[in-house]
C-alpha atoms as a PDB file:
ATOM      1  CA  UNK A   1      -0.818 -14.740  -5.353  1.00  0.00           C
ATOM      2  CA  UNK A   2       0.470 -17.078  -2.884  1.00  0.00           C
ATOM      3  CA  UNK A   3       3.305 -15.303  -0.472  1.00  0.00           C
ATOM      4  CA  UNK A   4       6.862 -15.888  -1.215  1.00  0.00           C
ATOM      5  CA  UNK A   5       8.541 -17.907   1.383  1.00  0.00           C
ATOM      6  CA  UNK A   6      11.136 -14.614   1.520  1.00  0.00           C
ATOM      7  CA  UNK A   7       8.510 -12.810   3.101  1.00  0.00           C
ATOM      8  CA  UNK A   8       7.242 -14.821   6.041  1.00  0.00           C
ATOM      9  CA  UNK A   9      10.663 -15.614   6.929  1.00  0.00           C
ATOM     10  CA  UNK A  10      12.203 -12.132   6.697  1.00  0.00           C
ATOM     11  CA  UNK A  11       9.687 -11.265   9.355  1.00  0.00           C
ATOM     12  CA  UNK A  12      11.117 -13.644  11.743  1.00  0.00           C
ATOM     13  CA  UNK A  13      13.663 -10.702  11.938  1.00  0.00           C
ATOM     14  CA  UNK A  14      13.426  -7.145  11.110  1.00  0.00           C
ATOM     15  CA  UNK A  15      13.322  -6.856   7.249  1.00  0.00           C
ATOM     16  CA  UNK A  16      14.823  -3.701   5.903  1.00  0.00           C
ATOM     17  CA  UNK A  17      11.714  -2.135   5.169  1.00  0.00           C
ATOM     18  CA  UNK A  18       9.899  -2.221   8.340  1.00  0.00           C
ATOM     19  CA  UNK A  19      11.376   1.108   9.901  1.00  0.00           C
ATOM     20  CA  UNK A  20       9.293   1.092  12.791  1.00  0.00           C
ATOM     21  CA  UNK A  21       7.362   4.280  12.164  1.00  0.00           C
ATOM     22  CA  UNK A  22       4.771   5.101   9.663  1.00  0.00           C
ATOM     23  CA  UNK A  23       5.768   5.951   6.020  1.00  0.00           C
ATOM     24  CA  UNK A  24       6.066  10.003   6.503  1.00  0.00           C
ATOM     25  CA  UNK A  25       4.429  10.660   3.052  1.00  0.00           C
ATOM     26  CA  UNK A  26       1.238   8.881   4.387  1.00  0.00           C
ATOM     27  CA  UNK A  27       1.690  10.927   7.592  1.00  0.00           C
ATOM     28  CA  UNK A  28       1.301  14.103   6.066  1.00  0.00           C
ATOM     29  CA  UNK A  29      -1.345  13.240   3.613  1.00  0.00           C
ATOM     30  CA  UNK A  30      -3.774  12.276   6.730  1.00  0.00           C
ATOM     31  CA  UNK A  31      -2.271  15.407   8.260  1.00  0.00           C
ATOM     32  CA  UNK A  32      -3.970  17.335   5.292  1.00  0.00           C
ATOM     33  CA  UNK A  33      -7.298  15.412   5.363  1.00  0.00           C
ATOM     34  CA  UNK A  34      -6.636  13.320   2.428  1.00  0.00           C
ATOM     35  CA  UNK A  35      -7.020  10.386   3.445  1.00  0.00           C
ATOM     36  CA  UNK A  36     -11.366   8.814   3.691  1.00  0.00           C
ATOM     37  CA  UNK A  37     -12.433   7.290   6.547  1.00  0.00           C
ATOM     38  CA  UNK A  38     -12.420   3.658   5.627  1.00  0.00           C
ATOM     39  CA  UNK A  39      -8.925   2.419   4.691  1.00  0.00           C
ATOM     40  CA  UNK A  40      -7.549  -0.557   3.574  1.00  0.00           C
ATOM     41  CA  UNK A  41      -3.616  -0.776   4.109  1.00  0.00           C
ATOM     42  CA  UNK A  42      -2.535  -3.625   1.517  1.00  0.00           C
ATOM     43  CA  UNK A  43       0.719  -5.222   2.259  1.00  0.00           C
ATOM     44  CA  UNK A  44       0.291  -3.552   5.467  1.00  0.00           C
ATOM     45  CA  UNK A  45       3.167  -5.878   6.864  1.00  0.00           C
ATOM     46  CA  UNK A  46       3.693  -5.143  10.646  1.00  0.00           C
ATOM     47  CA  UNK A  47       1.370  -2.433  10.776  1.00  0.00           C
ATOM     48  CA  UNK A  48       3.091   1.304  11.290  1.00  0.00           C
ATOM     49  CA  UNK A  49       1.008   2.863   8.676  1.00  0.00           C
ATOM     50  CA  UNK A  50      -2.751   1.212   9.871  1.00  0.00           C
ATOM     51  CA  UNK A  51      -1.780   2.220  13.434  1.00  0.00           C
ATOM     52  CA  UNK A  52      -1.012   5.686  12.337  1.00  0.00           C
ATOM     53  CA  UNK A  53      -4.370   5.965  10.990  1.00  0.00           C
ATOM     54  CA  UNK A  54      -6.754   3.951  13.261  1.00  0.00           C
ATOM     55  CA  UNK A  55      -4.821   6.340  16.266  1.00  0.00           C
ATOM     56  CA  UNK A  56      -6.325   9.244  13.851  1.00  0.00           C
ATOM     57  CA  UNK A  57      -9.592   8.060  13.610  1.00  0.00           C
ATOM     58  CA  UNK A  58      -9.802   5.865  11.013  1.00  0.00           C
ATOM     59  CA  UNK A  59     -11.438   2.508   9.661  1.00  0.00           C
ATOM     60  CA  UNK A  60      -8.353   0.876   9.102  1.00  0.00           C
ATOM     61  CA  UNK A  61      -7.701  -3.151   7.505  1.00  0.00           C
ATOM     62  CA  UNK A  62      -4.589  -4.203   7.293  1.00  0.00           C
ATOM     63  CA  UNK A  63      -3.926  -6.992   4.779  1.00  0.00           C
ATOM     64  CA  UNK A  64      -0.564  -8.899   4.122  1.00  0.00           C
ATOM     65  CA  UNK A  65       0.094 -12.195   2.984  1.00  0.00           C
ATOM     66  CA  UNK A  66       2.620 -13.111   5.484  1.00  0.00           C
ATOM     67  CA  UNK A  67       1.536 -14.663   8.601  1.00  0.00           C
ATOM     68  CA  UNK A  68       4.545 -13.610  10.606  1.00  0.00           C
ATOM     69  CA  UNK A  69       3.631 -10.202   9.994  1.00  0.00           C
ATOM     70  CA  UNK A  70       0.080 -10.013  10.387  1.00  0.00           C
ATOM     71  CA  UNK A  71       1.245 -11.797  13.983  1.00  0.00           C
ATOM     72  CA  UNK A  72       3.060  -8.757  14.919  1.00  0.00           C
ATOM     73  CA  UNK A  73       0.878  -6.353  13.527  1.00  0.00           C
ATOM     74  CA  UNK A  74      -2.121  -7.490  15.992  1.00  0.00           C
ATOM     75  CA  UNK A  75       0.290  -7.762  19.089  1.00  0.00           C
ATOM     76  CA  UNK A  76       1.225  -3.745  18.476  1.00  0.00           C
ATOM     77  CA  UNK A  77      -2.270  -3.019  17.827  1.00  0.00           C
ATOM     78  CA  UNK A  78      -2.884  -4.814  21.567  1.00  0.00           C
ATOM     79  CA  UNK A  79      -0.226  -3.240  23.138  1.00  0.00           C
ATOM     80  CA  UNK A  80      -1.209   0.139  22.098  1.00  0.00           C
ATOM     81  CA  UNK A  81      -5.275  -0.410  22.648  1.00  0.00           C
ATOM     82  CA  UNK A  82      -5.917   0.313  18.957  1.00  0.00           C
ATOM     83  CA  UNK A  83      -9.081  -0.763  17.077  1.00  0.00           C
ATOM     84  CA  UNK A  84      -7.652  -2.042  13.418  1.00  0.00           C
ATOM     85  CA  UNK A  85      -8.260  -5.508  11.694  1.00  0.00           C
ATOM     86  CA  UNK A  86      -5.063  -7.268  10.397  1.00  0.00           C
ATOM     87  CA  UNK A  87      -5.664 -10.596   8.238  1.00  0.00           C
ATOM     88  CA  UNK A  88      -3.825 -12.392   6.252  1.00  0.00           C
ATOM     89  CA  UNK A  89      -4.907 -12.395   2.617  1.00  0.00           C
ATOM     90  CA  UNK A  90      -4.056 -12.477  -0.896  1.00  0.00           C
ATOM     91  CA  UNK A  91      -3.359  -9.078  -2.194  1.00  0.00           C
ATOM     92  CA  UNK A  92      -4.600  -9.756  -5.560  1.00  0.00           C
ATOM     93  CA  UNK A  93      -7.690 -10.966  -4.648  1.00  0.00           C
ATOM     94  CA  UNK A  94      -9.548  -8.338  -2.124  1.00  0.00           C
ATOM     95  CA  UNK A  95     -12.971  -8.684  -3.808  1.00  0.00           C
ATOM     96  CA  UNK A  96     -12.841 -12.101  -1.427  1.00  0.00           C
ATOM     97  CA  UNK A  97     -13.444  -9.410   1.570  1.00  0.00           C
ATOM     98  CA  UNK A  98     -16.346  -8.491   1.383  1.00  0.00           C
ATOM     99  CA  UNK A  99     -15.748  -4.946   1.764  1.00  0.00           C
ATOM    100  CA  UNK A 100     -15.923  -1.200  -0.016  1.00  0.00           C
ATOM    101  CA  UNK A 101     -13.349   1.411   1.550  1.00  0.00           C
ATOM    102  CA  UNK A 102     -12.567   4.976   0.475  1.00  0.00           C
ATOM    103  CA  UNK A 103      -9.238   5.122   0.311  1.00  0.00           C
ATOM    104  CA  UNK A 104      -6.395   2.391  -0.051  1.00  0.00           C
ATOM    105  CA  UNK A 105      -2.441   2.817   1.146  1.00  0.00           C
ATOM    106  CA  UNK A 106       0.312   0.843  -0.844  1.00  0.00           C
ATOM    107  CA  UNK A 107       3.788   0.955   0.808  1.00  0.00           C
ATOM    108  CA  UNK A 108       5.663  -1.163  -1.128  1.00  0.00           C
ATOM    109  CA  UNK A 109       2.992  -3.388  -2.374  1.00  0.00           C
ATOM    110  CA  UNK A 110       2.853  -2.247  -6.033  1.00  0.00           C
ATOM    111  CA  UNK A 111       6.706  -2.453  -7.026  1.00  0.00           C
ATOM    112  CA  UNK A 112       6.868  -6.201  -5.699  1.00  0.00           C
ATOM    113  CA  UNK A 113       4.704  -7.140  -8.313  1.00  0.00           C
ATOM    114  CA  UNK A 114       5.198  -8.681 -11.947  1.00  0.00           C
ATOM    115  CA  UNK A 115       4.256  -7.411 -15.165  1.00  0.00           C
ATOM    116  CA  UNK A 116       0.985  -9.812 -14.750  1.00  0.00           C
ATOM    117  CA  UNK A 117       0.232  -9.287 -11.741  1.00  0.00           C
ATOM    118  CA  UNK A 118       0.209  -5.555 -11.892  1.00  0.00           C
ATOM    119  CA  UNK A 119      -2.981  -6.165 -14.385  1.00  0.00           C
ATOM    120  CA  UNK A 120      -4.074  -8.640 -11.503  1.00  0.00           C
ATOM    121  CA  UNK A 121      -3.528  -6.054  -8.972  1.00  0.00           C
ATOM    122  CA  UNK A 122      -5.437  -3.266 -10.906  1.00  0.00           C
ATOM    123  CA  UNK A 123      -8.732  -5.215 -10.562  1.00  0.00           C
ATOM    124  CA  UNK A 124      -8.616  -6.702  -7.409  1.00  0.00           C
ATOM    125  CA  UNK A 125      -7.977  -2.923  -6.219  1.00  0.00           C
ATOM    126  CA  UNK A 126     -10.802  -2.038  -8.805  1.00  0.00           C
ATOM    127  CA  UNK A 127     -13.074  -4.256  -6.776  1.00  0.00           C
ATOM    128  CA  UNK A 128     -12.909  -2.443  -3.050  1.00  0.00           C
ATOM    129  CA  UNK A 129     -12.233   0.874  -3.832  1.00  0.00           C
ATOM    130  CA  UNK A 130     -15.378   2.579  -4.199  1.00  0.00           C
ATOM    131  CA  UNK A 131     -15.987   5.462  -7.078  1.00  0.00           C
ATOM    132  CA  UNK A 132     -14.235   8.746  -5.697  1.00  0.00           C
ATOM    133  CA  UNK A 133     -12.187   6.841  -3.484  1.00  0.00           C
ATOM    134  CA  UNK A 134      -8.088   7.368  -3.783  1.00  0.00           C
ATOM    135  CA  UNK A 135      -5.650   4.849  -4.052  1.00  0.00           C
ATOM    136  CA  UNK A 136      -2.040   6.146  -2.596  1.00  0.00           C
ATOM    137  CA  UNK A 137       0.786   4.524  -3.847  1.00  0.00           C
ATOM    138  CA  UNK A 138       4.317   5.112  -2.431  1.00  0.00           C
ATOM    139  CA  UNK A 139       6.911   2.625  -4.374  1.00  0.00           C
ATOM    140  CA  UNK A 140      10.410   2.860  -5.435  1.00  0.00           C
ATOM    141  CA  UNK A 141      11.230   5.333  -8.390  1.00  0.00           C
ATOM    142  CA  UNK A 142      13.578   4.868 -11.712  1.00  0.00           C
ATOM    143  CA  UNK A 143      15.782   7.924  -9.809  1.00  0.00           C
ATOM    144  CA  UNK A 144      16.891   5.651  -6.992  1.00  0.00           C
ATOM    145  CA  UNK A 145      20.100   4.028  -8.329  1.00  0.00           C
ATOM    146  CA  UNK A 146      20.101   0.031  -8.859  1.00  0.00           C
ATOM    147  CA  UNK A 147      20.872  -1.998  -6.667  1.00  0.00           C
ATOM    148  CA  UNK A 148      19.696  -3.852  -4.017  1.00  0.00           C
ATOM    149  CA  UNK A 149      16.459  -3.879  -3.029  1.00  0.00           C
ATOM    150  CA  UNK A 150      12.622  -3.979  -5.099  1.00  0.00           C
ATOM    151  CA  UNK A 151      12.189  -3.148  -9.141  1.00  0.00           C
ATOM    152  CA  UNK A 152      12.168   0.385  -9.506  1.00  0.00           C
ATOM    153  CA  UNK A 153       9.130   2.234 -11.375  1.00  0.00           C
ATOM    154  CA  UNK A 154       9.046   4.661 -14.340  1.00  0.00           C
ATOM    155  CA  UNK A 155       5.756   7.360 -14.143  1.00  0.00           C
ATOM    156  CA  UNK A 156       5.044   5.228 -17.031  1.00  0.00           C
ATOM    157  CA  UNK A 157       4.356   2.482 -15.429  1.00  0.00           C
ATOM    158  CA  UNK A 158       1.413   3.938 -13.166  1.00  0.00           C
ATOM    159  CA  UNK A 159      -0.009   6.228 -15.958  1.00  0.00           C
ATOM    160  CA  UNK A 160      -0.416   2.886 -18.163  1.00  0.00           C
ATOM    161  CA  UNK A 161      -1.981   0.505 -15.645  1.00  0.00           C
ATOM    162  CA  UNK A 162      -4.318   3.418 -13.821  1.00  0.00           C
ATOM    163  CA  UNK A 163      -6.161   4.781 -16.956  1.00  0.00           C
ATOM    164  CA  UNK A 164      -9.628   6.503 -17.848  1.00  0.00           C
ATOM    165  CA  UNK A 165     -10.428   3.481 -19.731  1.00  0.00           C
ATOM    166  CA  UNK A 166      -9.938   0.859 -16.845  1.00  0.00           C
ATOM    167  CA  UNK A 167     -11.757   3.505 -14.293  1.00  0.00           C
ATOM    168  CA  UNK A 168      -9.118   5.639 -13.204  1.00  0.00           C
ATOM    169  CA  UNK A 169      -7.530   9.140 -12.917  1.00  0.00           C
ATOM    170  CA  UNK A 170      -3.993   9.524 -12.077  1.00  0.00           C
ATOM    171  CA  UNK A 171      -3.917  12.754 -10.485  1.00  0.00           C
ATOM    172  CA  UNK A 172      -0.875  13.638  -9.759  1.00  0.00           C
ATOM    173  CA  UNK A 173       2.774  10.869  -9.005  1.00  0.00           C
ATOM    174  CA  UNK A 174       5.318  13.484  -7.185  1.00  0.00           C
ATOM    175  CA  UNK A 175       8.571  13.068  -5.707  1.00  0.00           C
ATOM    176  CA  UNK A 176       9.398  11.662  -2.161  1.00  0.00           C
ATOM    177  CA  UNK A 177      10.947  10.022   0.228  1.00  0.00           C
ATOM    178  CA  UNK A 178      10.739   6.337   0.985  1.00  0.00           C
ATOM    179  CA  UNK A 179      11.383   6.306   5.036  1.00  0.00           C
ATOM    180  CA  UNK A 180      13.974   3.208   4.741  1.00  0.00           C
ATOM    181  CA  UNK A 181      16.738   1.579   7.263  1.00  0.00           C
ATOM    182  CA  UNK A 182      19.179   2.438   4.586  1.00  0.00           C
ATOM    183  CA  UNK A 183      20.043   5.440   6.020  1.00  0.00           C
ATOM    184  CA  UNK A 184      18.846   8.863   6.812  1.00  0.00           C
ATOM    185  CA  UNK A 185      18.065   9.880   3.272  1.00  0.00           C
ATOM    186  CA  UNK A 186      16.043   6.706   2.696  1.00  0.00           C
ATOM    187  CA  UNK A 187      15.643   5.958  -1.327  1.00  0.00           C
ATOM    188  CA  UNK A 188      14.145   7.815  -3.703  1.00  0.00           C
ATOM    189  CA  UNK A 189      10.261   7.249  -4.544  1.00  0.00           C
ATOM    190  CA  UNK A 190       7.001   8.626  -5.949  1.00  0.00           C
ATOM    191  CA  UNK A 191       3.873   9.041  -4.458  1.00  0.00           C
ATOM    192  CA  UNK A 192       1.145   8.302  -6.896  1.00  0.00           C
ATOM    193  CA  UNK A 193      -2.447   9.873  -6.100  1.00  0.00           C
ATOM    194  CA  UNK A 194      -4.990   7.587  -7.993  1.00  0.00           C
ATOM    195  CA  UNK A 195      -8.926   8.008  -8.010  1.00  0.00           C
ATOM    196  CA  UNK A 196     -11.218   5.258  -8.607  1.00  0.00           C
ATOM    197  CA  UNK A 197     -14.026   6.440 -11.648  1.00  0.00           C
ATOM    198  CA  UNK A 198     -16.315   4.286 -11.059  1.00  0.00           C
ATOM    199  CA  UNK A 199     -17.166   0.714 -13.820  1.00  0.00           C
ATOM    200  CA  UNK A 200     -18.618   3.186 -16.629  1.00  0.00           C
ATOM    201  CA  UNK A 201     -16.080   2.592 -19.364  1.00  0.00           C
ATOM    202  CA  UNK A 202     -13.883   0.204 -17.780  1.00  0.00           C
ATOM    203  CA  UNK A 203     -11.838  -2.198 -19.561  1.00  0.00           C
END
């Protein structure tokens, strides 16, 4: 998946979807121990949500295919003397790491993608999540109204791509709160809780 010029260059300013905090649904899910040690934030952009974590403890890569944005994502992690890699990398192909973690963050990753590369995106995350590890997903929902911004996704969606046969257990995609500069409110969005099985019986 080679990065849309849109991205890089929306990062020469402030793009409306980096707030300048950490998503609060990822917040509260390390607040409640969910989150495993060794994290991989994909499409981690300029950082909030590795920072969050490695400040808490973690293990934390941050992957993005933008350049501009893995630029700013090391100079915060400087200025706040935080351990956390940030590289730039294809999203779609993270067996290329070289690397296992336990748990994976998506904010905003998974409703940027096409039909075919959502089946792209499946076993690339197939190939660094290790078995029992969880793969959060925080994206869009079909209850925020259309209009601007990214595709928005039915429960569907995730139940069809994330199943038993493929290696997966969805277990549980609840109601949220994207943090956005839209206002306030933000937009409506699920989270999606999604453990890895393991390669018995996957597709």
């Amino acid at each position: 998946m080679a990065i849309e010029p849109f991205f890089n260059e929306a990062y020469k300013g402030v793009p409306p979807w980096d707030v300048g905090h950490p998503q609060s649904a990822f917040r509260r899910l390390d607040e409640q121990g969910a989150i495993g040690r060794r994290v991989l934030d994909a499409g981690c952009g300029t950082g909030e949500n590795a920072l969050l974590l490695a400040a808490r403890g973690h293990q934390v890569t941050g992957i993005d295919g933008a350049p501009l944005a893995i630029r700013k994502a090391k100079r915060k992690a400087r200025a706040r003397s935080l351990s956390a890699a940030f590289v730039v990398h294809d999203a779609l192909d993270l067996g290329s790491l070289g690397a296992s973690f336990d748990s994976v963050v998506d904010s905003g990753l998974f409703h940027t993608f096409s039909d075919d590369e959502r089946l792209k995106w499946e076993r690339s995350l197939a190939a660094v999540l290790r078995p029992g590890g969880t793969y959060y997903l925080l994206c869009f929902s079909e209850h925020e109204p259309p209009g601007q911004g990214p595709r928005r996704i039915r429960r569907e969606e995730v139940t069809r791509l994330f199943t038993r046969e493929r290696g997966w257990r969805v277990v549980s995609i609840s109601d949220t709160r994207f943090d956005s500069r839209r206002g306030p409110a933000g937009a409506r969005a699920y989270l999606a809780v999604i453990e890895r099985l393991g390669e018995v019986g996957a597709a």
